[in-house]
PDB file of N, CA and C in Angstrom:
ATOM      1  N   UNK A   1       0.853  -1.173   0.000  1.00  0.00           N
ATOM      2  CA  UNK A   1       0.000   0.000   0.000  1.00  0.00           C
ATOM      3  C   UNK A   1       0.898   1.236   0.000  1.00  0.00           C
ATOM      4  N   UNK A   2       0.421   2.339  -0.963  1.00  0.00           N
ATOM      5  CA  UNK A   2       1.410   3.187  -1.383  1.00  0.00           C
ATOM      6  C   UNK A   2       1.445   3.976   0.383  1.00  0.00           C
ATOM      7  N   UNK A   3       2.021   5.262   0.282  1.00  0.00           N
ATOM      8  CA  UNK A   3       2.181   6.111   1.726  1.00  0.00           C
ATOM      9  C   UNK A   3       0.569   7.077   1.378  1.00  0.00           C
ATOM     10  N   UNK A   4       0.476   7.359  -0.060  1.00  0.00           N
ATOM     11  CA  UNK A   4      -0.758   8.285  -0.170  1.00  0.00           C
ATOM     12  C   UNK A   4      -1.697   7.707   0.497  1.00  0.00           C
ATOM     13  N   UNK A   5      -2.135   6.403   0.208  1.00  0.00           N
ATOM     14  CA  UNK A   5      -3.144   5.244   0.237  1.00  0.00           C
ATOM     15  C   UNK A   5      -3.236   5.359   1.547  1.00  0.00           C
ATOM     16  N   UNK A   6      -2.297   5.393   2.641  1.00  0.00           N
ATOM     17  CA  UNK A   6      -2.299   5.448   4.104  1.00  0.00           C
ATOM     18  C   UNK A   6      -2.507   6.357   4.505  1.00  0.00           C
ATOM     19  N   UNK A   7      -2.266   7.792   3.936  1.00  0.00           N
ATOM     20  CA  UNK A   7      -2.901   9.041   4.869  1.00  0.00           C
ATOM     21  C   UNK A   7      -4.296   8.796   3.925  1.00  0.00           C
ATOM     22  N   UNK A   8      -4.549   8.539   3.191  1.00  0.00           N
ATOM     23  CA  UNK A   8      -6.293   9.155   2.878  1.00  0.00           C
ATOM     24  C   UNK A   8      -6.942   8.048   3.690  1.00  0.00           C
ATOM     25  N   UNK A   9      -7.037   7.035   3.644  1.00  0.00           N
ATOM     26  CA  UNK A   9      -7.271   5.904   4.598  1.00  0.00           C
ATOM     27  C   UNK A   9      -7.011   6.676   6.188  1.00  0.00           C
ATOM     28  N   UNK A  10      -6.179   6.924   6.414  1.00  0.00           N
ATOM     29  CA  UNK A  10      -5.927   7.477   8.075  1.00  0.00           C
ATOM     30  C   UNK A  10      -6.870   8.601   8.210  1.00  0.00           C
ATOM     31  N   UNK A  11      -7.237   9.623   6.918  1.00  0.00           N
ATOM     32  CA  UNK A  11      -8.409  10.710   7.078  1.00  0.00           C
ATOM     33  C   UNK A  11      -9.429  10.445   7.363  1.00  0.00           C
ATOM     34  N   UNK A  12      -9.762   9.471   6.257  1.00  0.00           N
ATOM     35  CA  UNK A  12     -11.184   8.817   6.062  1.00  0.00           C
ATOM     36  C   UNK A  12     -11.557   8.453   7.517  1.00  0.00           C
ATOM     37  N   UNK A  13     -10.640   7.702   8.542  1.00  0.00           N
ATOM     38  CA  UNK A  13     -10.935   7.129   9.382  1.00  0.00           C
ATOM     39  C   UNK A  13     -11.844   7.988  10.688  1.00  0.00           C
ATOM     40  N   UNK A  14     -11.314   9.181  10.391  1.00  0.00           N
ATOM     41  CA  UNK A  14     -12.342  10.268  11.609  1.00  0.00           C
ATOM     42  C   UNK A  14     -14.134  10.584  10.834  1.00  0.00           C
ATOM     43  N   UNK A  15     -15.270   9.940  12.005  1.00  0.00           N
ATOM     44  CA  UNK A  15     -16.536  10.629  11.372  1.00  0.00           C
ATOM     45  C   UNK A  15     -16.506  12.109  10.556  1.00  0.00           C
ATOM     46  N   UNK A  16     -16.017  12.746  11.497  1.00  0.00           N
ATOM     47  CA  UNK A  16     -16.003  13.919  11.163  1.00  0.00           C
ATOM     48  C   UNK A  16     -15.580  14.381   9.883  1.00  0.00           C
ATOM     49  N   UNK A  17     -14.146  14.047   9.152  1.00  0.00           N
ATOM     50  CA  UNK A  17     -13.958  14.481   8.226  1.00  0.00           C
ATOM     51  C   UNK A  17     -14.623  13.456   7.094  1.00  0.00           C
ATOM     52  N   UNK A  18     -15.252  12.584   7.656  1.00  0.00           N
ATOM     53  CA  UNK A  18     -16.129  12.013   6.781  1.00  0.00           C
ATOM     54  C   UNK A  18     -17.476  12.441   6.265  1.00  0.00           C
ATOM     55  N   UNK A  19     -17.733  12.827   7.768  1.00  0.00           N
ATOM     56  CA  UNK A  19     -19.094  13.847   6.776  1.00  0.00           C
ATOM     57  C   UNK A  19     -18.455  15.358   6.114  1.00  0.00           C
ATOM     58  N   UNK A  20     -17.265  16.041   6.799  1.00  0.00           N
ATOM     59  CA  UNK A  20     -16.967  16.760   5.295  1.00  0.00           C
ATOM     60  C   UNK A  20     -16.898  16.536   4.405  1.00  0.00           C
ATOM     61  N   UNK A  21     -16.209  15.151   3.691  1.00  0.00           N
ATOM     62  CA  UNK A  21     -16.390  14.745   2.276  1.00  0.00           C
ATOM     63  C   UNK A  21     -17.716  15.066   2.312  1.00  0.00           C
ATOM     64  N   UNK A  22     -18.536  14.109   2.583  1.00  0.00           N
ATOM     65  CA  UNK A  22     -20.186  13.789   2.472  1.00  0.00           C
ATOM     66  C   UNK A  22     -20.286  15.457   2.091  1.00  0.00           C
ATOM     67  N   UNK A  23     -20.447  16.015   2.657  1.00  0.00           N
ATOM     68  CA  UNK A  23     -20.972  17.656   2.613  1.00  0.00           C
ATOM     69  C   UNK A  23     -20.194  18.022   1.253  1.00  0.00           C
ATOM     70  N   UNK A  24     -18.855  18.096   0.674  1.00  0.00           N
ATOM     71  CA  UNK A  24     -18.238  18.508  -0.314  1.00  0.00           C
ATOM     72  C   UNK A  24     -18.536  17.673  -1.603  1.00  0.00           C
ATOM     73  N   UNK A  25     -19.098  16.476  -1.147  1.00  0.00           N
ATOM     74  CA  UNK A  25     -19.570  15.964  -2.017  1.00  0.00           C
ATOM     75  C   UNK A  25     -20.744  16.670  -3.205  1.00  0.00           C
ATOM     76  N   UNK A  26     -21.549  17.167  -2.688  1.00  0.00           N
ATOM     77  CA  UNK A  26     -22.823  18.040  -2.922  1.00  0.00           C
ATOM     78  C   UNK A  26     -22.473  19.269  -3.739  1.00  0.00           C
ATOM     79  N   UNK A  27     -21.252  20.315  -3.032  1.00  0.00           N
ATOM     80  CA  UNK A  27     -21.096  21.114  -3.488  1.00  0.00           C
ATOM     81  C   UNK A  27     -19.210  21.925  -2.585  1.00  0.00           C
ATOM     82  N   UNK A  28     -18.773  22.814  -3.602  1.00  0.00           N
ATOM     83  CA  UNK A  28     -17.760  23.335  -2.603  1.00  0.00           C
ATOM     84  C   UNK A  28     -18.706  23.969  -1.826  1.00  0.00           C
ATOM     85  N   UNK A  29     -17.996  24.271  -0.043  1.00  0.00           N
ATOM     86  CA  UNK A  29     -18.430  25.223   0.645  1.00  0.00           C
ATOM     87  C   UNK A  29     -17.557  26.414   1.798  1.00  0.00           C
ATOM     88  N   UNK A  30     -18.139  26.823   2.058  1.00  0.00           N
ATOM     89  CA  UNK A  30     -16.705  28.094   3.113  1.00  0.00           C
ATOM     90  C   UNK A  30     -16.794  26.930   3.947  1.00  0.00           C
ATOM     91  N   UNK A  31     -15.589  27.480   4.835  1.00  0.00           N
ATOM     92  CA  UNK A  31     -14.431  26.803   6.157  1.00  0.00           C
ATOM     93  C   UNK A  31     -16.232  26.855   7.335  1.00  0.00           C
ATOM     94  N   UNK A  32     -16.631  27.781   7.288  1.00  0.00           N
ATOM     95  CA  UNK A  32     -17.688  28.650   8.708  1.00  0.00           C
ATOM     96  C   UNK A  32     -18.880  27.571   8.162  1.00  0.00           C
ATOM     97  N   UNK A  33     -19.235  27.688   7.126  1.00  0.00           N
ATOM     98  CA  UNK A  33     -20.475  26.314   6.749  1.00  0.00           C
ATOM     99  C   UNK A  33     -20.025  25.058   7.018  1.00  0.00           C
ATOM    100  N   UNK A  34     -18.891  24.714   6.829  1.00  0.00           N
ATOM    101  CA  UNK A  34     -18.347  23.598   6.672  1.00  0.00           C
ATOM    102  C   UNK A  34     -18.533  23.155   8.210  1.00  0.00           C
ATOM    103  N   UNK A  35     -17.894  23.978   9.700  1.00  0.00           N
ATOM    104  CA  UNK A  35     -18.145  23.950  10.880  1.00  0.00           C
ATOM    105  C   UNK A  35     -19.600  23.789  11.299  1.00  0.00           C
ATOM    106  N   UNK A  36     -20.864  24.649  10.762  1.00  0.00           N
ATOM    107  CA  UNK A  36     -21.619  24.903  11.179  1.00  0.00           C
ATOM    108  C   UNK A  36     -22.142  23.399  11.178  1.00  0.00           C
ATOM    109  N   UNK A  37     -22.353  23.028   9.951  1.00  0.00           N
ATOM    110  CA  UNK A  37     -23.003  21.761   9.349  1.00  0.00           C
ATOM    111  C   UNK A  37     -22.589  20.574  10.020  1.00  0.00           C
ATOM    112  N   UNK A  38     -21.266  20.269  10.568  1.00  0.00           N
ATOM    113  CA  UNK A  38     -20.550  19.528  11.361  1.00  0.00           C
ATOM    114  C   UNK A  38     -20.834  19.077  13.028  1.00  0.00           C
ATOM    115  N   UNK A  39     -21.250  20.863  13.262  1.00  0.00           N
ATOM    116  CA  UNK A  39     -21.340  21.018  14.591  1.00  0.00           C
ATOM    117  C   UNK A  39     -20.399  21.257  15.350  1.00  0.00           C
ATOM    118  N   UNK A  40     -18.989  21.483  14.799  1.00  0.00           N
ATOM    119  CA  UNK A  40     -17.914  21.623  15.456  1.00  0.00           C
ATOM    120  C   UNK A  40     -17.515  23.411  15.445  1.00  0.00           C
ATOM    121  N   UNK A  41     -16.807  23.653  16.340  1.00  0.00           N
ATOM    122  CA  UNK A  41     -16.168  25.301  16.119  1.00  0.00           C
ATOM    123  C   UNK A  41     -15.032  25.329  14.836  1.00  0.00           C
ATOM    124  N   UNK A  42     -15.256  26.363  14.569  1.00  0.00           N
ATOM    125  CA  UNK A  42     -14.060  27.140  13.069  1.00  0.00           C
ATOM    126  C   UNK A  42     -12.885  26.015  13.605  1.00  0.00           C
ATOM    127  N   UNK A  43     -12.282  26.589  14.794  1.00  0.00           N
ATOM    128  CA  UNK A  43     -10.642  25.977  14.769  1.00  0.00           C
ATOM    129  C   UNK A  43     -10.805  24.439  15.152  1.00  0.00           C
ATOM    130  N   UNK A  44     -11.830  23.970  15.572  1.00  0.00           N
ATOM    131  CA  UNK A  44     -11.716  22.650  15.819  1.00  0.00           C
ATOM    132  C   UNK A  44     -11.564  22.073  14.400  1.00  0.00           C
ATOM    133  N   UNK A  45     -12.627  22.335  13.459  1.00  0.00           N
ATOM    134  CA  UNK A  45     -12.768  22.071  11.859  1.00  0.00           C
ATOM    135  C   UNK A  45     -11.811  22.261  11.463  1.00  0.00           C
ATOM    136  N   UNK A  46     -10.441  23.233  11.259  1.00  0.00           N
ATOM    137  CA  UNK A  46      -9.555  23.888  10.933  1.00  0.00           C
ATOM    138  C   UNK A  46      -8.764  22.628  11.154  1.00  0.00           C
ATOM    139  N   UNK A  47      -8.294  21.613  11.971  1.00  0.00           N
ATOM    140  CA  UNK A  47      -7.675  20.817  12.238  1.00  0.00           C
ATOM    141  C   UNK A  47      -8.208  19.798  10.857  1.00  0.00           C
ATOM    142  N   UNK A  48      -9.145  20.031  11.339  1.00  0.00           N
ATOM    143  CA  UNK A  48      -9.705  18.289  10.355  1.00  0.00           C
ATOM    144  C   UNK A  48      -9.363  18.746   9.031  1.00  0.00           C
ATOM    145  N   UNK A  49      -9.306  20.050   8.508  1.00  0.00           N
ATOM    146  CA  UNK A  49      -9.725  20.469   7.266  1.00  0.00           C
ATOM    147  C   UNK A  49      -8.134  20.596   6.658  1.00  0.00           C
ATOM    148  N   UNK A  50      -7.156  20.445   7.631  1.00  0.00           N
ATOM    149  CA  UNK A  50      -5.593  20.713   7.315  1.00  0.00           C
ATOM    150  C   UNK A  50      -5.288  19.303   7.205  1.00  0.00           C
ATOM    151  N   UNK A  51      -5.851  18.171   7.498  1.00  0.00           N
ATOM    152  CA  UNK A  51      -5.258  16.650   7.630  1.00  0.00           C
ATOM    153  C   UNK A  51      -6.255  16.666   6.307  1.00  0.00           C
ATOM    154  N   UNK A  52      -7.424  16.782   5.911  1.00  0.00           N
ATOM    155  CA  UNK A  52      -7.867  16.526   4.425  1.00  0.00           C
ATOM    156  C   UNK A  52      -6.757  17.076   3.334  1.00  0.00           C
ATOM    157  N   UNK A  53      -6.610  18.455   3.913  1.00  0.00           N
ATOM    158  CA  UNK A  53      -5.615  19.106   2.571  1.00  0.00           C
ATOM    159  C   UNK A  53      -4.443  17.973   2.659  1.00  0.00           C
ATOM    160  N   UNK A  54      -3.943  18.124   3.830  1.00  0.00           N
ATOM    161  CA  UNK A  54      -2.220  17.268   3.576  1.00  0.00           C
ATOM    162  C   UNK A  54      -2.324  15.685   2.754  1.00  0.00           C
ATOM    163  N   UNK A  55      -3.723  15.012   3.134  1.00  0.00           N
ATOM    164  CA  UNK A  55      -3.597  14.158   2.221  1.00  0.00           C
ATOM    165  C   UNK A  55      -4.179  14.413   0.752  1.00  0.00           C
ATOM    166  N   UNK A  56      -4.804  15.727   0.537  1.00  0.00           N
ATOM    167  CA  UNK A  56      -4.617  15.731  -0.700  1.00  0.00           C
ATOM    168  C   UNK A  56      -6.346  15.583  -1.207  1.00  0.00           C
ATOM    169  N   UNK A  57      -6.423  15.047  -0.236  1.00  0.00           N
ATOM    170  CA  UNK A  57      -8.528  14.819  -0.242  1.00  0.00           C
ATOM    171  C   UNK A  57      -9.493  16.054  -0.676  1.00  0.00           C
ATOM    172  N   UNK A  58      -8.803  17.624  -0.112  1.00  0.00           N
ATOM    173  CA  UNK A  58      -9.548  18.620  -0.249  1.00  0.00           C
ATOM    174  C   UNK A  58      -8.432  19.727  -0.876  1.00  0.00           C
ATOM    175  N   UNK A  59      -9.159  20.603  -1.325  1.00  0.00           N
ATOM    176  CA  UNK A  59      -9.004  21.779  -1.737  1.00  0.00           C
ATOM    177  C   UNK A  59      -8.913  23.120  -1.424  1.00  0.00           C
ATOM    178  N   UNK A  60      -8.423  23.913  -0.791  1.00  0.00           N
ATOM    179  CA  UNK A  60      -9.054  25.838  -0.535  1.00  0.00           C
ATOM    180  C   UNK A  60      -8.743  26.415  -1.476  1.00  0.00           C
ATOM    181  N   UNK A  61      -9.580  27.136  -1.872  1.00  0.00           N
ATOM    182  CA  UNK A  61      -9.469  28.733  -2.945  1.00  0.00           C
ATOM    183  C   UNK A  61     -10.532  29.883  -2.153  1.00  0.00           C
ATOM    184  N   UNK A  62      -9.620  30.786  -2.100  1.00  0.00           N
ATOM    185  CA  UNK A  62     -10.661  32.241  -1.666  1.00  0.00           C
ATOM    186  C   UNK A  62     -11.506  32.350  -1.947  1.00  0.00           C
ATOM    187  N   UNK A  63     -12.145  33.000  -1.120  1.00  0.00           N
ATOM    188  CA  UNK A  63     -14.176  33.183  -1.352  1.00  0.00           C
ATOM    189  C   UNK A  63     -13.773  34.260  -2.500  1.00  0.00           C
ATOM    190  N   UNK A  64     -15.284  34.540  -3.392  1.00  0.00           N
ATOM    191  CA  UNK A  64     -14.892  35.087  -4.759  1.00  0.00           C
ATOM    192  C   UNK A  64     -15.429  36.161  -3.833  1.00  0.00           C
ATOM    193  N   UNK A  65     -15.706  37.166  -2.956  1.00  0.00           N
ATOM    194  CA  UNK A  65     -16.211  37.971  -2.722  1.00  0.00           C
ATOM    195  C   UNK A  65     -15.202  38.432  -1.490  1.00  0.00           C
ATOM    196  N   UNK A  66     -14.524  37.590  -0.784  1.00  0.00           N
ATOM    197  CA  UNK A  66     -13.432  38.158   0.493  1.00  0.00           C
ATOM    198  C   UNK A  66     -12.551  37.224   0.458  1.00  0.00           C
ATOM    199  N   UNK A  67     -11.685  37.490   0.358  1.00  0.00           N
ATOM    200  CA  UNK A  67      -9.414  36.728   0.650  1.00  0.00           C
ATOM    201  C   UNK A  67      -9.973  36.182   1.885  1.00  0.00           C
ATOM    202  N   UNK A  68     -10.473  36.714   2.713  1.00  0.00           N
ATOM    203  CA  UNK A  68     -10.362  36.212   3.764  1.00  0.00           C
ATOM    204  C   UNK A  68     -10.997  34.657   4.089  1.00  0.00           C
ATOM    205  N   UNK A  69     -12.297  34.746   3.410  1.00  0.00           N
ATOM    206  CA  UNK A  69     -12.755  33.027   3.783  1.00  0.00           C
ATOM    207  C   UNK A  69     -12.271  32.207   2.937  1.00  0.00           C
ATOM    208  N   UNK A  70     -12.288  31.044   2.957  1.00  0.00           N
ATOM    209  CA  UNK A  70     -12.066  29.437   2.201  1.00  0.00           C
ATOM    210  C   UNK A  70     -12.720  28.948   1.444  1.00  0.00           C
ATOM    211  N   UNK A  71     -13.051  28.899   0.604  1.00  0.00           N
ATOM    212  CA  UNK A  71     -13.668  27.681  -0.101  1.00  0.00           C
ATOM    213  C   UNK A  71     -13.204  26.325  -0.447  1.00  0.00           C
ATOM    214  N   UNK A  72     -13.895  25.493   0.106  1.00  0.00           N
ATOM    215  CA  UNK A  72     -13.348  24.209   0.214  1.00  0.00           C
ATOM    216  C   UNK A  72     -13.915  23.346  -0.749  1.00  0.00           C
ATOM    217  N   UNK A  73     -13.439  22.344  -1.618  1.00  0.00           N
ATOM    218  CA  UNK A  73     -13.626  21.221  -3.001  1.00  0.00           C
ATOM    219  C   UNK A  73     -12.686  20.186  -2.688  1.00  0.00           C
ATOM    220  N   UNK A  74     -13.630  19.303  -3.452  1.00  0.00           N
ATOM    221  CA  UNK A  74     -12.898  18.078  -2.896  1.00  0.00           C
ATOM    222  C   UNK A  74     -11.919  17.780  -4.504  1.00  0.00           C
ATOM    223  N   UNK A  75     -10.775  16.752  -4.330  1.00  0.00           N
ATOM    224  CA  UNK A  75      -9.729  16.740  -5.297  1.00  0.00           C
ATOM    225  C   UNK A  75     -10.583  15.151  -5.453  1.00  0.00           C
ATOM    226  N   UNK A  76     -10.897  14.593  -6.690  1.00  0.00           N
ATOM    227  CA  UNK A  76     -10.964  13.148  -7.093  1.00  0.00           C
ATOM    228  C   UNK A  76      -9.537  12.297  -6.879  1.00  0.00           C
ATOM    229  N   UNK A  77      -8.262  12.630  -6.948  1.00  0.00           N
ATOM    230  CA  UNK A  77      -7.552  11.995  -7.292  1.00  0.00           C
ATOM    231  C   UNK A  77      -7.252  11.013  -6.342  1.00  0.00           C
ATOM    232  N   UNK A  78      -7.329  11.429  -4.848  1.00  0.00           N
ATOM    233  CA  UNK A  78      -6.668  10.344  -3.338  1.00  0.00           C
ATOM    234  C   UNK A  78      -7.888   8.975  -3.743  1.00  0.00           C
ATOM    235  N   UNK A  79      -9.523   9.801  -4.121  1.00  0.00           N
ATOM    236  CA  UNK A  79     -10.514   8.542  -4.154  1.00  0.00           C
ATOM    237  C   UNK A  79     -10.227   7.714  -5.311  1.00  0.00           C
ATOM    238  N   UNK A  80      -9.810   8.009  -6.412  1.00  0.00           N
ATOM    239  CA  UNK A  80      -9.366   7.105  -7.431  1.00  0.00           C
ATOM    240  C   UNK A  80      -8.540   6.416  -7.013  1.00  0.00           C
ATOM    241  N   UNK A  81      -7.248   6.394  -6.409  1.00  0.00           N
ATOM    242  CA  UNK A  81      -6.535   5.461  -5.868  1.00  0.00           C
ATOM    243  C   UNK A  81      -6.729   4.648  -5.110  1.00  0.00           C
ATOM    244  N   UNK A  82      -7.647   4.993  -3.622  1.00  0.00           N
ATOM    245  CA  UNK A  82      -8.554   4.360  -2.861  1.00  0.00           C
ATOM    246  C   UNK A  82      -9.687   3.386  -3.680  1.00  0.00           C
ATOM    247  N   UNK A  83      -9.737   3.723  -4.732  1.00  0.00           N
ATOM    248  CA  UNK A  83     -11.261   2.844  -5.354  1.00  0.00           C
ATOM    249  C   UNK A  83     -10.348   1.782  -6.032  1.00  0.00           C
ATOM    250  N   UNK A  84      -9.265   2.269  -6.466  1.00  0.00           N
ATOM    251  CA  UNK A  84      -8.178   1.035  -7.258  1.00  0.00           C
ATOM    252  C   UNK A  84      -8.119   0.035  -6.317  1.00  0.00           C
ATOM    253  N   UNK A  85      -7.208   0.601  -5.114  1.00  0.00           N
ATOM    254  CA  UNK A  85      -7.246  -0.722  -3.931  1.00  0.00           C
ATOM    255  C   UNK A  85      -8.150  -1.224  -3.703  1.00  0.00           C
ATOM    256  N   UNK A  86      -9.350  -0.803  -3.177  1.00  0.00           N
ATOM    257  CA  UNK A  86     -10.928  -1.456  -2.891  1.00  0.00           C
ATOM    258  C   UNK A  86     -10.783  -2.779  -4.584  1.00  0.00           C
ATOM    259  N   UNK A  87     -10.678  -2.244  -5.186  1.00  0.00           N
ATOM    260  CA  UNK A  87     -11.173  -3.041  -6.685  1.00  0.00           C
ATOM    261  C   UNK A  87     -10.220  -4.464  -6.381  1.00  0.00           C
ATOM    262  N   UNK A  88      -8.585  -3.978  -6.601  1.00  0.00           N
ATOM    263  CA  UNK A  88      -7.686  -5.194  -6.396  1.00  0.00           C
ATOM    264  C   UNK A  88      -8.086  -5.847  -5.115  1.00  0.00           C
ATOM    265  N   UNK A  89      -8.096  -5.431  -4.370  1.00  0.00           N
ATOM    266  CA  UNK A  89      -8.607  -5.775  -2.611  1.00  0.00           C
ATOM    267  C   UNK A  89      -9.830  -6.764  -2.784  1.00  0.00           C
ATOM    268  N   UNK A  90     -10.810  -6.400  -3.643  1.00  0.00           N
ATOM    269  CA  UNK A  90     -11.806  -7.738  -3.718  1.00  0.00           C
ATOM    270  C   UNK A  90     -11.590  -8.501  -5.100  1.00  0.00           C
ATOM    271  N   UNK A  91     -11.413  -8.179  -6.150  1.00  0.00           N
ATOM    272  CA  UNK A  91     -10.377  -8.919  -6.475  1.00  0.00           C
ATOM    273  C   UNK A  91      -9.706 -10.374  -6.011  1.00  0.00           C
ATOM    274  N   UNK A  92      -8.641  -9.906  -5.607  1.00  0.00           N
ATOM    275  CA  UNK A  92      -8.146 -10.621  -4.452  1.00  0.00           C
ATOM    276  C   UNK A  92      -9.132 -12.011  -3.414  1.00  0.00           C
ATOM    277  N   UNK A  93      -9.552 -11.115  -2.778  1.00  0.00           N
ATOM    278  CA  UNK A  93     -10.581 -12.131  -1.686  1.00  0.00           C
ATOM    279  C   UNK A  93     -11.575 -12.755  -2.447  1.00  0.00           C
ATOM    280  N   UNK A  94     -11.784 -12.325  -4.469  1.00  0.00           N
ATOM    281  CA  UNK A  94     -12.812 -13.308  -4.776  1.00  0.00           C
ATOM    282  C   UNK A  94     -12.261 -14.527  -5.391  1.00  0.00           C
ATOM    283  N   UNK A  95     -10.970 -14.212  -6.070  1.00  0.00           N
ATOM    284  CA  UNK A  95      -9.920 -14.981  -5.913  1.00  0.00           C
ATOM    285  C   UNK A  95      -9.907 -16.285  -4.913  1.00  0.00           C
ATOM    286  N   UNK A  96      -9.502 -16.231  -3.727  1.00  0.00           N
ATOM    287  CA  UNK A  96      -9.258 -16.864  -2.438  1.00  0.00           C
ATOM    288  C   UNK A  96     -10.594 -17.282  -2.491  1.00  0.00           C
ATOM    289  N   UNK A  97     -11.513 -17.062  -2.079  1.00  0.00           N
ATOM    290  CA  UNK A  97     -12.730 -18.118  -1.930  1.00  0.00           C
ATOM    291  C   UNK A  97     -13.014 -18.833  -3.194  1.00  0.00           C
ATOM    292  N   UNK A  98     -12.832 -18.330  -4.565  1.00  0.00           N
ATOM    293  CA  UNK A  98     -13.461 -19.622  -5.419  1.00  0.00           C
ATOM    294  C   UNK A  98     -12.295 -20.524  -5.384  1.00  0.00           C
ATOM    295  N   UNK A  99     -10.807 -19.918  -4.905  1.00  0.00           N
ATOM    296  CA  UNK A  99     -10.470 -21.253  -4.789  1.00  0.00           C
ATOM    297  C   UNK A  99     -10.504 -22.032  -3.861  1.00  0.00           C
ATOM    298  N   UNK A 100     -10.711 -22.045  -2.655  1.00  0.00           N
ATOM    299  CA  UNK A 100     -11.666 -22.406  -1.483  1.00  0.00           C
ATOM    300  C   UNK A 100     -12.586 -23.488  -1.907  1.00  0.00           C
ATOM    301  N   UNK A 101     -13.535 -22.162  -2.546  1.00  0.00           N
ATOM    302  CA  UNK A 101     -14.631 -23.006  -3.041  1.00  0.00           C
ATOM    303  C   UNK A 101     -14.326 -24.231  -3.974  1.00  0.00           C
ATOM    304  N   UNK A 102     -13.298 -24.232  -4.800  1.00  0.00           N
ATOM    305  CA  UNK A 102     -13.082 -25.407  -6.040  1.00  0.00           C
ATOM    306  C   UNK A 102     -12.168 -26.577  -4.973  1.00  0.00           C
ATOM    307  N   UNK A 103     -11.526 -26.195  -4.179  1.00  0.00           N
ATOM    308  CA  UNK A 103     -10.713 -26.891  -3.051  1.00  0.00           C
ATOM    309  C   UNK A 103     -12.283 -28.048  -2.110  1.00  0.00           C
ATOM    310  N   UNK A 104     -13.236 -27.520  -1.742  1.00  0.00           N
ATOM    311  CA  UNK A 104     -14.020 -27.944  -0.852  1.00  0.00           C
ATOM    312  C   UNK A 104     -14.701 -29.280  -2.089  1.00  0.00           C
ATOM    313  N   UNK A 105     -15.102 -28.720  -2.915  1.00  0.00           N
ATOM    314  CA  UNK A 105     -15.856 -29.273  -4.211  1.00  0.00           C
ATOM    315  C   UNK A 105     -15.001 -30.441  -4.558  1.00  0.00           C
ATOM    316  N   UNK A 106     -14.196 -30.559  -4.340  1.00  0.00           N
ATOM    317  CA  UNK A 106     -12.652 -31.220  -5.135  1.00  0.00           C
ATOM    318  C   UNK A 106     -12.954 -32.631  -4.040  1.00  0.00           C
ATOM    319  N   UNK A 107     -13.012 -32.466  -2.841  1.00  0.00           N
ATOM    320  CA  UNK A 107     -12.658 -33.023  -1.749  1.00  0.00           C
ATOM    321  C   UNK A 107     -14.012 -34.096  -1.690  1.00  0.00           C
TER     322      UNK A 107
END
């Protein structure tokens, strides 16, 4: 498993920044919606929202109206890699049981 594969996997793993995907999923939104919707405060979110960027999961660009807020989008590329492994990953385990299965049959 690559090192990317392990931080988006290690992101994924908090509810929280899971329902940010979920929420960015829908649409980009500011840093202050992003909290509200969560239920968490600005700087608590601010944490979660810096471990999405570092793996690469999310996005910021300035609000088109103030420098000052965030707009947050999600990047496809960490989930394409994640959906590769999921794919080889069963793959794999369907692999192992039909031969299981042709092993039991055999017997």
């Amino acid at each position: 498993m690559s090192a990317a594969l392990d931080r988006t996997l290690s992101a994924l793993a908090d509810p929280h920044r899971r329902q940010v995907v979920e929420l960015l999923r829908q649409q980009p939104r500011p840093a202050g919606e992003l909290a509200r919707a969560v239920g968490m405060s600005p700087p608590a979110l601010s944490r979660h929202l810096k471990t999405l960027r570092a793996c690469g999961l999310v996005e910021e660009q300035p609000g088109p109206f103030d420098a000052r807020v965030r707009v947050y989008s999600l990047r496809p590329e960490p989930m394409v890699h994640l959906l590769r492994w999921l794919e080889e990953t069963e793959r794999m385990w369907s692999e192992q049981l039909l031969a299981f299965k042709k092993h039991l049959e055999a017997e």
